[in-house]
PDB file of N, CA and C in Angstrom:
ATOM      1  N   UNK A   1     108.854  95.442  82.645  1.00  0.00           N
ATOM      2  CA  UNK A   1     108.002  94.318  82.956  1.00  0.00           C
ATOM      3  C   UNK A   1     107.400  94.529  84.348  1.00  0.00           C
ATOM      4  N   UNK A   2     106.244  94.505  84.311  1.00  0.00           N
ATOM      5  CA  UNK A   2     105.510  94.454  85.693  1.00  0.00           C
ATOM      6  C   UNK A   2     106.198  93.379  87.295  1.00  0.00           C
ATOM      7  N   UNK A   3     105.989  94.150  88.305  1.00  0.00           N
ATOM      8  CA  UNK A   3     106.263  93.145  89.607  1.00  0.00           C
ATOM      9  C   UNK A   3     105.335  92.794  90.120  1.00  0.00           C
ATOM     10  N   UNK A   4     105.224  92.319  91.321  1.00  0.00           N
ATOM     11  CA  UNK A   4     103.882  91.779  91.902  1.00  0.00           C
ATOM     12  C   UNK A   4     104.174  91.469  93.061  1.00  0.00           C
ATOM     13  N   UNK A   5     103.345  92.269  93.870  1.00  0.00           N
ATOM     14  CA  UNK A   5     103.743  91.667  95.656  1.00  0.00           C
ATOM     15  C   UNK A   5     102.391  91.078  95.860  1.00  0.00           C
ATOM     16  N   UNK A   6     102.461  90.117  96.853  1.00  0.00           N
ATOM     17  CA  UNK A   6     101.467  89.843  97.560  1.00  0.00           C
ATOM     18  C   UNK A   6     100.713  90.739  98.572  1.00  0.00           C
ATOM     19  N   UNK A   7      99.451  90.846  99.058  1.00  0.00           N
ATOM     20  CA  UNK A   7      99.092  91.723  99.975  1.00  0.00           C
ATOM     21  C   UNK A   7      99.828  91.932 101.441  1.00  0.00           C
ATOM     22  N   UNK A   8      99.833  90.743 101.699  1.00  0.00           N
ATOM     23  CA  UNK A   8     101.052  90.355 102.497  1.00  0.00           C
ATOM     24  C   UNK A   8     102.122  91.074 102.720  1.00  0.00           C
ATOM     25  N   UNK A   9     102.816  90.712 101.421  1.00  0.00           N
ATOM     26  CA  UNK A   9     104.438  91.382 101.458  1.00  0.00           C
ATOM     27  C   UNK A   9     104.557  93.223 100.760  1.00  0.00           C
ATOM     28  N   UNK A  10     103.289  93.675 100.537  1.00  0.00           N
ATOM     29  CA  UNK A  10     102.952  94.809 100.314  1.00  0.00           C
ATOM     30  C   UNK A  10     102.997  95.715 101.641  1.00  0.00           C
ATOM     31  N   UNK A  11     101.834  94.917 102.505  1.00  0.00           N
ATOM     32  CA  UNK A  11     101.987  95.634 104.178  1.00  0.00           C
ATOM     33  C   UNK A  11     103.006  95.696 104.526  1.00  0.00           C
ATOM     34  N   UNK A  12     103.643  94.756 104.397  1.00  0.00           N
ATOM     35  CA  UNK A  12     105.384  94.436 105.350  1.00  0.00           C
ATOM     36  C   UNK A  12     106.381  95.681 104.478  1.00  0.00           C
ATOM     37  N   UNK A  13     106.049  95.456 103.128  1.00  0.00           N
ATOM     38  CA  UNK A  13     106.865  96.515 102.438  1.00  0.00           C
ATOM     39  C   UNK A  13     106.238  97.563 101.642  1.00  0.00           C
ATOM     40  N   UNK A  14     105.784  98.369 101.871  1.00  0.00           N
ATOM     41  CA  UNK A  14     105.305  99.645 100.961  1.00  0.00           C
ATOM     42  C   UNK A  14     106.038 100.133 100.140  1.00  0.00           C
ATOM     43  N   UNK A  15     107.378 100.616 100.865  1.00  0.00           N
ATOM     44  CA  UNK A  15     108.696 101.378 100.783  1.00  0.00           C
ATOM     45  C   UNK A  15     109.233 100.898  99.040  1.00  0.00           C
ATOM     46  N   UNK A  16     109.227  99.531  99.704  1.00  0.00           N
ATOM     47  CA  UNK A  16     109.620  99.000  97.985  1.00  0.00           C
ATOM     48  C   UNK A  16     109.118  98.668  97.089  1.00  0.00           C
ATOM     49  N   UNK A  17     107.129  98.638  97.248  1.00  0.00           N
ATOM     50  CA  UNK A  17     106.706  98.891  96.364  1.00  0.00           C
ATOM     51  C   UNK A  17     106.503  99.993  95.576  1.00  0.00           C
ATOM     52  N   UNK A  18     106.187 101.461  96.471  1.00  0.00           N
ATOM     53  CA  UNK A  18     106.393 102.344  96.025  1.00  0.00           C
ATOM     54  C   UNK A  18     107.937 102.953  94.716  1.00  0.00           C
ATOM     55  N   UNK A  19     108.915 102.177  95.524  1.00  0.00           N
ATOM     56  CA  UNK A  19     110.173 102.412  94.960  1.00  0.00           C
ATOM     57  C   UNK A  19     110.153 101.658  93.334  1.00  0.00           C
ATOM     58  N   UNK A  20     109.532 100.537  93.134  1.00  0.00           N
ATOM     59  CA  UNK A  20     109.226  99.607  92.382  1.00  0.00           C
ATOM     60  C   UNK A  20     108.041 100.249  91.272  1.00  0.00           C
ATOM     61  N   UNK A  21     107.177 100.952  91.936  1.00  0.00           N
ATOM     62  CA  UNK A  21     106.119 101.488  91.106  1.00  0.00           C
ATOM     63  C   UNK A  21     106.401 102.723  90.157  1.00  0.00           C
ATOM     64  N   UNK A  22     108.157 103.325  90.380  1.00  0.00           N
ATOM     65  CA  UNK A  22     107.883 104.284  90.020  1.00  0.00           C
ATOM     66  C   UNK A  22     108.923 103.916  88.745  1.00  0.00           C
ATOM     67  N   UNK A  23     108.435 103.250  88.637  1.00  0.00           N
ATOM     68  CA  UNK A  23     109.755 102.679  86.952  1.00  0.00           C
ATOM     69  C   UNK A  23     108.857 101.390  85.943  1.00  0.00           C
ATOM     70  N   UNK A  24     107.708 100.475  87.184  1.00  0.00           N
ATOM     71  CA  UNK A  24     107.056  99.745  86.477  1.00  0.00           C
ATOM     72  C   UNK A  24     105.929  99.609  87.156  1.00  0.00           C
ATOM     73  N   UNK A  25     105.064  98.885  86.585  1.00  0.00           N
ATOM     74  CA  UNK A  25     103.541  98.153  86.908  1.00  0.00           C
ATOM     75  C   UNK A  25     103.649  97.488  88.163  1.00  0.00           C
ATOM     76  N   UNK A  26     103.045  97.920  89.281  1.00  0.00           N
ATOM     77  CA  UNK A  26     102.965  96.551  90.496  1.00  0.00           C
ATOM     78  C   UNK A  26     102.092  96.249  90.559  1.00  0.00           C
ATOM     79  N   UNK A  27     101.526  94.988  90.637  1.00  0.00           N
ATOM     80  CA  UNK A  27     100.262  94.613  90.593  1.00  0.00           C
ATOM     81  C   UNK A  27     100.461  93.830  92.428  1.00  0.00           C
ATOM     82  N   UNK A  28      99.206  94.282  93.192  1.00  0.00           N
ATOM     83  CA  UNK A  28      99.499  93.771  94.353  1.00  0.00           C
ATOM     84  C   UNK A  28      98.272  92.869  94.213  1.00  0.00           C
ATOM     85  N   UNK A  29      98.790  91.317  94.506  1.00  0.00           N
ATOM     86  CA  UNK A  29      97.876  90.055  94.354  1.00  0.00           C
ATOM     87  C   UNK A  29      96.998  89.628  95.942  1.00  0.00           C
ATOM     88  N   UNK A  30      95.794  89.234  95.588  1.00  0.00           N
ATOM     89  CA  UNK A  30      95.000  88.799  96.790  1.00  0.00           C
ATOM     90  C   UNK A  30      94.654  87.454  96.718  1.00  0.00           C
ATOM     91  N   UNK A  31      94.542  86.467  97.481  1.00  0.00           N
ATOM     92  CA  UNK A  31      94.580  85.035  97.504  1.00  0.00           C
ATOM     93  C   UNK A  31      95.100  84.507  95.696  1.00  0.00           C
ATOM     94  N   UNK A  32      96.468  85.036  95.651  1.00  0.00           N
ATOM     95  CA  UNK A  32      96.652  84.778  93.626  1.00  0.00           C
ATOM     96  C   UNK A  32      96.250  85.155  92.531  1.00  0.00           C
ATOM     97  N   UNK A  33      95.186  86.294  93.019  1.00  0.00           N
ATOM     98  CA  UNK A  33      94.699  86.727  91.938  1.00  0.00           C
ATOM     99  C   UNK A  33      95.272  88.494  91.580  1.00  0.00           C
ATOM    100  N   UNK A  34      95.517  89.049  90.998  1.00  0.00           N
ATOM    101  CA  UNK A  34      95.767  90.293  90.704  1.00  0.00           C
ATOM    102  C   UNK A  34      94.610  91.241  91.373  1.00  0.00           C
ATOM    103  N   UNK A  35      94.571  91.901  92.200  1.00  0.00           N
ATOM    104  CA  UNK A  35      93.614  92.682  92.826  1.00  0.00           C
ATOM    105  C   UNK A  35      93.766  93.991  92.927  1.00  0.00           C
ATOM    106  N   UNK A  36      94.652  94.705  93.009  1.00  0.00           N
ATOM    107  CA  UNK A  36      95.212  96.137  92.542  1.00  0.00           C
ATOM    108  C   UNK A  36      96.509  96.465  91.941  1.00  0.00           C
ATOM    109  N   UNK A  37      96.444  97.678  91.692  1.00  0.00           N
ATOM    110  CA  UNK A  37      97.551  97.909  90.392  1.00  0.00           C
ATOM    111  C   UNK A  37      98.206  99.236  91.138  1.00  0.00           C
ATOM    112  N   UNK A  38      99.437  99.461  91.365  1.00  0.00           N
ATOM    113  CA  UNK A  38     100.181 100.791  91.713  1.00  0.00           C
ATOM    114  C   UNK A  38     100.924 101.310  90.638  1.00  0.00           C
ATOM    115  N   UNK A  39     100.884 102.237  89.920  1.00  0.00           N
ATOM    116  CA  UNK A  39     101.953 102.982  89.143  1.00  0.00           C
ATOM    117  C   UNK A  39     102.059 104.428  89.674  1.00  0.00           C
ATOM    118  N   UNK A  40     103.171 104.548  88.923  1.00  0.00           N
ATOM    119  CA  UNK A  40     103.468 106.501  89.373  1.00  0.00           C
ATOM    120  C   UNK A  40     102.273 107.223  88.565  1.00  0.00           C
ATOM    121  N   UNK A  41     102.469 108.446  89.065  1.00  0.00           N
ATOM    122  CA  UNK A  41     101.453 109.646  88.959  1.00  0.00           C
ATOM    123  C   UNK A  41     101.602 110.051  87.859  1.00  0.00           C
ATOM    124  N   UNK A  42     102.433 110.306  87.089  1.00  0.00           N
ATOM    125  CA  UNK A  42     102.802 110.201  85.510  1.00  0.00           C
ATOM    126  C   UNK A  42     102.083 108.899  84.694  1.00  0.00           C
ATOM    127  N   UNK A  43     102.284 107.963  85.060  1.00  0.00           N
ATOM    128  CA  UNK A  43     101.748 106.870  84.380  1.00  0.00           C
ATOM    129  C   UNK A  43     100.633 106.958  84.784  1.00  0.00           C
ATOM    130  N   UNK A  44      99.863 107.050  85.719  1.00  0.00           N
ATOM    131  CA  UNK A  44      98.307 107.573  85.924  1.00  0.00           C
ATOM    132  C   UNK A  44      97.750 108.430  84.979  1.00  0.00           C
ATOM    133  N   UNK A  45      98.560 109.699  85.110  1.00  0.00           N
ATOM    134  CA  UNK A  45      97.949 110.281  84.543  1.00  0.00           C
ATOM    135  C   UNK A  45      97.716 110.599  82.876  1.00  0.00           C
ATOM    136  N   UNK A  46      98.809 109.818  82.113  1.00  0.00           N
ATOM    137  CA  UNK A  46      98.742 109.492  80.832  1.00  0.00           C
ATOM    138  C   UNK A  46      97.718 108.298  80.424  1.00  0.00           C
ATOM    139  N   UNK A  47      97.575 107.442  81.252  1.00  0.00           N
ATOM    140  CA  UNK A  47      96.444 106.450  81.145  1.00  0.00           C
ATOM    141  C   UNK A  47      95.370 106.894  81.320  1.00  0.00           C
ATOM    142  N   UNK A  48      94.972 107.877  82.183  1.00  0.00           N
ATOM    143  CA  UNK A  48      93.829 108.924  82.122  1.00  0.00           C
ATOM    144  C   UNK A  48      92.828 109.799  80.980  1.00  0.00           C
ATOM    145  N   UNK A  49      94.249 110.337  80.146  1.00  0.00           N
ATOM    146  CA  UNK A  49      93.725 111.222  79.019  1.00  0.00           C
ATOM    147  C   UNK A  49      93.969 112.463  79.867  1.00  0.00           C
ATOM    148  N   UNK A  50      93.348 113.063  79.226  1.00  0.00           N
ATOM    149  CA  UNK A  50      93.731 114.648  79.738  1.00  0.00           C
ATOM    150  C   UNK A  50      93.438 115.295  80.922  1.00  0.00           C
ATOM    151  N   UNK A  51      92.255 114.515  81.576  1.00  0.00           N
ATOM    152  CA  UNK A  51      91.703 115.062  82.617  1.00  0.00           C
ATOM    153  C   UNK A  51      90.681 115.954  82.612  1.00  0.00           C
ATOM    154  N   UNK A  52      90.139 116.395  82.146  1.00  0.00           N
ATOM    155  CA  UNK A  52      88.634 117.656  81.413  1.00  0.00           C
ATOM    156  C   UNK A  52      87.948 117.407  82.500  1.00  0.00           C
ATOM    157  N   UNK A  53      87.725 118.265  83.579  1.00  0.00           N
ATOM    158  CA  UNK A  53      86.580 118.366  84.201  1.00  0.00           C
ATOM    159  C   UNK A  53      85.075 118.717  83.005  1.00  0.00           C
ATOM    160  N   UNK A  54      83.973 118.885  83.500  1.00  0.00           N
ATOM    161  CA  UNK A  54      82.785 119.106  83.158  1.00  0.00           C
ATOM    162  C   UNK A  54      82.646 120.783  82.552  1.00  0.00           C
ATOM    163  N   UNK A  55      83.002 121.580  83.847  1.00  0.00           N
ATOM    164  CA  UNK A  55      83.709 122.913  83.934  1.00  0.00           C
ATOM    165  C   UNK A  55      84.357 123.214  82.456  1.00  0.00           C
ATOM    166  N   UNK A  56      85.484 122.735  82.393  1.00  0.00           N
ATOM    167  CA  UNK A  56      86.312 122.702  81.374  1.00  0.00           C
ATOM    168  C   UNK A  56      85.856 122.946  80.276  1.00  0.00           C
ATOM    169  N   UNK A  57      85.357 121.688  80.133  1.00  0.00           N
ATOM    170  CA  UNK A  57      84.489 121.691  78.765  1.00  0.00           C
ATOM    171  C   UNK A  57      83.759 122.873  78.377  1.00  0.00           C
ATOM    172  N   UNK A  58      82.727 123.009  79.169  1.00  0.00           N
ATOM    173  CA  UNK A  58      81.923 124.228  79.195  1.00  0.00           C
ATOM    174  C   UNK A  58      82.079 125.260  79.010  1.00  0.00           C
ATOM    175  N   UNK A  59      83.607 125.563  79.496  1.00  0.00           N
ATOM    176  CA  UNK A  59      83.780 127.328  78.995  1.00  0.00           C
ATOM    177  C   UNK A  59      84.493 127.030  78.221  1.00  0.00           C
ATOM    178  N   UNK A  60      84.753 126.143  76.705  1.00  0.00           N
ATOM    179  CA  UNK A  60      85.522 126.314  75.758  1.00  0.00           C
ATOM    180  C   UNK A  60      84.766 127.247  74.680  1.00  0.00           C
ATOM    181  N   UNK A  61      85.537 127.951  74.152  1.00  0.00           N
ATOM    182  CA  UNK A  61      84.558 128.665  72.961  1.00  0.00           C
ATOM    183  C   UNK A  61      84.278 128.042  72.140  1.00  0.00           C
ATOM    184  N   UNK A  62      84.628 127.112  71.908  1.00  0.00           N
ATOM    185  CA  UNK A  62      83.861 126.261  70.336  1.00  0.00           C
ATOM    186  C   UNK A  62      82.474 125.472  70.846  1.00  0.00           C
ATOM    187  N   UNK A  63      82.308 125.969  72.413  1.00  0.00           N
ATOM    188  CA  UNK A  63      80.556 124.842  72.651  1.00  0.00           C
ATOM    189  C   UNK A  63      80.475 125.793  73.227  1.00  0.00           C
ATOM    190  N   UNK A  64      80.077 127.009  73.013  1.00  0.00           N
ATOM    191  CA  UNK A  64      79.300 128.646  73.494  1.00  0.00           C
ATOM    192  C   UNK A  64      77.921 128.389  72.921  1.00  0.00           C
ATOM    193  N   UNK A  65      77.407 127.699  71.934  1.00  0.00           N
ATOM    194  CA  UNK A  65      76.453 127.716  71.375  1.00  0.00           C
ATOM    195  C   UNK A  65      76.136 125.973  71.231  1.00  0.00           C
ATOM    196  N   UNK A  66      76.044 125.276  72.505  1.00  0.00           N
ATOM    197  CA  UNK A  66      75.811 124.133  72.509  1.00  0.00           C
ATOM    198  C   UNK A  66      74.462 124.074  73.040  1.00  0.00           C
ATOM    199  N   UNK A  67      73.721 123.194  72.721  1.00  0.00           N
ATOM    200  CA  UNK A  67      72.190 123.307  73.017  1.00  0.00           C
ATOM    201  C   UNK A  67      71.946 121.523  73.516  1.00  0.00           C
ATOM    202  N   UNK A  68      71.441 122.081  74.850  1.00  0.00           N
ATOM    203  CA  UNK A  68      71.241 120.327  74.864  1.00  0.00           C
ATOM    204  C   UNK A  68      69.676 120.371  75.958  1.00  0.00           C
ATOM    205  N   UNK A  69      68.693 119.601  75.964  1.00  0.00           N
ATOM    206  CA  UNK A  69      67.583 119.379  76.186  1.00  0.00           C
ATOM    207  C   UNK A  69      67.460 118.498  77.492  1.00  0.00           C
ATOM    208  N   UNK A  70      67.172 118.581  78.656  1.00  0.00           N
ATOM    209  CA  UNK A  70      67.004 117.570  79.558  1.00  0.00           C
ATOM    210  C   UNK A  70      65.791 116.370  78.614  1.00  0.00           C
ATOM    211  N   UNK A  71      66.134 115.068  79.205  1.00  0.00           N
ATOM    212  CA  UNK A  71      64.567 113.969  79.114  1.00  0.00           C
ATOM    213  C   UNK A  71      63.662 114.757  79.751  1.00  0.00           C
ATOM    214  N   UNK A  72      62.719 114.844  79.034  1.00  0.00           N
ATOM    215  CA  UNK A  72      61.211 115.083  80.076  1.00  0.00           C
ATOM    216  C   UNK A  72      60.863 113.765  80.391  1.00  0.00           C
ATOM    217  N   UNK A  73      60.160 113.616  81.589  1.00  0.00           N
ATOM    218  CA  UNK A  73      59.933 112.116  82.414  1.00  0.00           C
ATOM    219  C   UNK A  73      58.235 112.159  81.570  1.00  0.00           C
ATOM    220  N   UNK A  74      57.986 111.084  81.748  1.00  0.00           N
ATOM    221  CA  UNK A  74      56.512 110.905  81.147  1.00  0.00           C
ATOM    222  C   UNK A  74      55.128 111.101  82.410  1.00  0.00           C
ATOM    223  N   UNK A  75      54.448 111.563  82.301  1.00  0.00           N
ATOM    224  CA  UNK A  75      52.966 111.845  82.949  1.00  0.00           C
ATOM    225  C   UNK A  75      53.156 110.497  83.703  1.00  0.00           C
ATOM    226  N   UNK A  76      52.927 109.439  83.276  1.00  0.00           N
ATOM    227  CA  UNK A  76      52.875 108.178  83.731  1.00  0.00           C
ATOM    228  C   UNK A  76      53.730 108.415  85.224  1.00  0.00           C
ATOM    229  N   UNK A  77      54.540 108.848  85.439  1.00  0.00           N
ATOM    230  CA  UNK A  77      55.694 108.851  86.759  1.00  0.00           C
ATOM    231  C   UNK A  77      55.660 109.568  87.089  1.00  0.00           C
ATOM    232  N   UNK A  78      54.173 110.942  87.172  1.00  0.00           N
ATOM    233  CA  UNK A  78      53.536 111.549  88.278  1.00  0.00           C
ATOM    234  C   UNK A  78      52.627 111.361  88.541  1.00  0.00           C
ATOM    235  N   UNK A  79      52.478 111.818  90.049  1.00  0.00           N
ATOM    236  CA  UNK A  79      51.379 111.234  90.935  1.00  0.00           C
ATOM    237  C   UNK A  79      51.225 112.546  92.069  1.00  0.00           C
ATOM    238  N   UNK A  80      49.938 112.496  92.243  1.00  0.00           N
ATOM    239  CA  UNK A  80      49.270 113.286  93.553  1.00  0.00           C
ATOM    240  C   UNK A  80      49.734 113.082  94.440  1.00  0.00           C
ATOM    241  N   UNK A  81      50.188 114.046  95.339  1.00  0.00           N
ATOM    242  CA  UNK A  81      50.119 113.234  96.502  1.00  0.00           C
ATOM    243  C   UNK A  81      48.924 113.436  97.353  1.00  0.00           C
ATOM    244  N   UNK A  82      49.072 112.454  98.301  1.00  0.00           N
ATOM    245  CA  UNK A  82      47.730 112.215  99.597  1.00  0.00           C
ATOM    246  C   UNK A  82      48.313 112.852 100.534  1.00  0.00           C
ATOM    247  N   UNK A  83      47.303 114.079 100.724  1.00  0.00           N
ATOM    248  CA  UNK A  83      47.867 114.519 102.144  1.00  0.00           C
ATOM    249  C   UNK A  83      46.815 114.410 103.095  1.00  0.00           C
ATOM    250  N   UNK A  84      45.867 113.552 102.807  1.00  0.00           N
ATOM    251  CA  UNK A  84      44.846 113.325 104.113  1.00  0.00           C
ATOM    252  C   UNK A  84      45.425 111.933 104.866  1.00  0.00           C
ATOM    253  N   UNK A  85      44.889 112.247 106.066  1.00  0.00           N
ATOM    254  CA  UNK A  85      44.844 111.808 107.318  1.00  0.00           C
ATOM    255  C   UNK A  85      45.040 110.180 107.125  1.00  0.00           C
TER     256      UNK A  85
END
């Protein structure tokens, strides 16, 4: 079950939130409202997904032969420029 410090009692105590975060949910509250969330780095990173950079993707062999097209912008949203005086 999740804990919850206040911002307050977060500054005063890190130590035990940290200690607290690494078994459950801390949600650290701002004037009563839930305003950030601490969990361990494990639980981060399963809530994440796998992590795939861009990179990654890219050099997989099954998208060696991926084809993808930039938008071309339309005529309309070029313009001359003025380079006189």
């Amino acid at each position: 079950m999740p804990t919850t410090f206040t911002t307050r009692e977060f500054d005063k105590h890190p130590k035990r939130a940290r200690k607290a975060a690494a078994s459950v949910p801390v949600f650290i509250s701002k004037d009563g409202i839930h305003a950030y969330a601490l969990v361990a780095i494990q639980e981060y990173r399963r809530l994440g997904g796998p992590g795939e950079t861009l990179l990654d993707v890219l050099a997989m062999p099954d998208y060696a032969d991926f084809d993808f097209e930039f938008p071309r912008m339309g005529d309309e949203l070029v313009q001359s420029a003025d380079l006189s005086d």
